[in-house]
Protein backbone atom coordinates (compact mmCIF):
# COMPACT_ATOMS: atom_id res chain seq x y z
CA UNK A 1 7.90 -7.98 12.02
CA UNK A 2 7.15 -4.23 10.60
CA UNK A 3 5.29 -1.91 12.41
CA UNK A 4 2.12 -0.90 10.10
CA UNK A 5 1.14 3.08 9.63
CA UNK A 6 -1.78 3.40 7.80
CA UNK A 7 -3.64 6.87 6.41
CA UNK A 8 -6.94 6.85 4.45
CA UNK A 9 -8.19 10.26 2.79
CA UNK A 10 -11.93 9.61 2.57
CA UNK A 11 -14.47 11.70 1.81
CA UNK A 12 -18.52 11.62 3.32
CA UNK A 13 -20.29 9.81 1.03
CA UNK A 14 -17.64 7.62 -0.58
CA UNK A 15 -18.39 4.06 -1.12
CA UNK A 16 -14.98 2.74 -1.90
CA UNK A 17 -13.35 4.70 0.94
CA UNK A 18 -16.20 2.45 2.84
CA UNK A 19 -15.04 -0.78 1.45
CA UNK A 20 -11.49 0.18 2.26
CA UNK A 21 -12.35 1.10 5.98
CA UNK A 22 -14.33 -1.84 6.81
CA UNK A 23 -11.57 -4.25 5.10
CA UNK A 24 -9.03 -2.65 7.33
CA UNK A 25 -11.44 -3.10 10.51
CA UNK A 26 -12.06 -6.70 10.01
CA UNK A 27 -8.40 -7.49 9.45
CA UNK A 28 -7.75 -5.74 12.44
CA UNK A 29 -5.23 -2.48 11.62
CA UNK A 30 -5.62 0.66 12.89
CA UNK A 31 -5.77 3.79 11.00
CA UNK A 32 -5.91 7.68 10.58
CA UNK A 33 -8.80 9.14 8.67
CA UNK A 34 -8.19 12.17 6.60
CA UNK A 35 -11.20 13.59 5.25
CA UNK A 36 -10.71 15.68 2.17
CA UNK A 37 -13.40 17.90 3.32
CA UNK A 38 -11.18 19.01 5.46
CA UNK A 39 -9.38 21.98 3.30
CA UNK A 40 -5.60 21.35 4.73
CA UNK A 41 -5.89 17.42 4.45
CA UNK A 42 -7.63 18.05 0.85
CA UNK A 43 -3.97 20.16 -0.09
CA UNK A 44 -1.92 17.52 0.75
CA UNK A 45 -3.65 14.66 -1.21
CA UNK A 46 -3.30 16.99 -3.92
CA UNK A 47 0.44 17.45 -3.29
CA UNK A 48 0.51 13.41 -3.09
CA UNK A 49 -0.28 13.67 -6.41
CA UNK A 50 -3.97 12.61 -6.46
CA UNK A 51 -7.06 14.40 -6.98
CA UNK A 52 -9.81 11.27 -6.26
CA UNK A 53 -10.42 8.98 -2.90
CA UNK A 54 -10.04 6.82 -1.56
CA UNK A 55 -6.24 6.80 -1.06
CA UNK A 56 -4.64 4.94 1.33
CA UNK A 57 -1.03 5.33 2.44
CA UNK A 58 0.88 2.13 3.88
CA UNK A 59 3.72 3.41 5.47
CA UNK A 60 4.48 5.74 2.77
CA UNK A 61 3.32 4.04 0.21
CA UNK A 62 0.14 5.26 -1.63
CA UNK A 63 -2.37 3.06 -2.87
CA UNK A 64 -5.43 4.60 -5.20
CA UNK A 65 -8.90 3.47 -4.77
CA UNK A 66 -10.57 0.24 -3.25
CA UNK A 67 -8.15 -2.67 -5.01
CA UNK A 68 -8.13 -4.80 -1.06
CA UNK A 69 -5.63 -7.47 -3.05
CA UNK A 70 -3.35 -4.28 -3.59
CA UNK A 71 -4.12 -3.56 0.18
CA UNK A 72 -3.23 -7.24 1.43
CA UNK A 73 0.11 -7.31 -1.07
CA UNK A 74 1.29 -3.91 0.65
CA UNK A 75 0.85 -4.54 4.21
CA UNK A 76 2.14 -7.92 3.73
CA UNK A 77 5.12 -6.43 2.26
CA UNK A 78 5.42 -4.11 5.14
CA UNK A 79 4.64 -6.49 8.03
CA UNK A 80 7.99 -8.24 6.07
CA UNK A 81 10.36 -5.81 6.77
């Protein structure tokens, strides 16, 4: 079974990077928050290519906004590997 890394870059404030944090804390994963408030963590969600939160990065794979079937396809892929 894979070994799950996951990233959010939130922002204060932001109701869908709410919905994605709670969704990941009842399902039980751990994860980093990266607030884009932050000016370094900001820079490298623009040089991810994306310029809105939330985005949420499963195991290197980036996932825009609040879509939790997205979230549950992904990490199922990844807990297949």
């Amino acid at each position: 079974m894979g070994k799950i890394e996951i990233i959010i870059y939130s922002s204060k404030n932001c109701h869908h990077c709410t919905i994605v944090k709670e969704f990941l804390e009842t399902q039980g994963f751990e994860f980093e928050i990266r607030n884009i408030a932050n000016k370094y963590n900001r820079k490298e969600l623009m040089e991810l290519g994306f310029m809105s939160v939330p985005v949420t990065i499963i195991n290197g794979r980036p996932i825009l906004g609040s879509d939790l079937n997205k979230l549950i396809e992904v990490i199922n892929e990844e807990l297949e590997r």
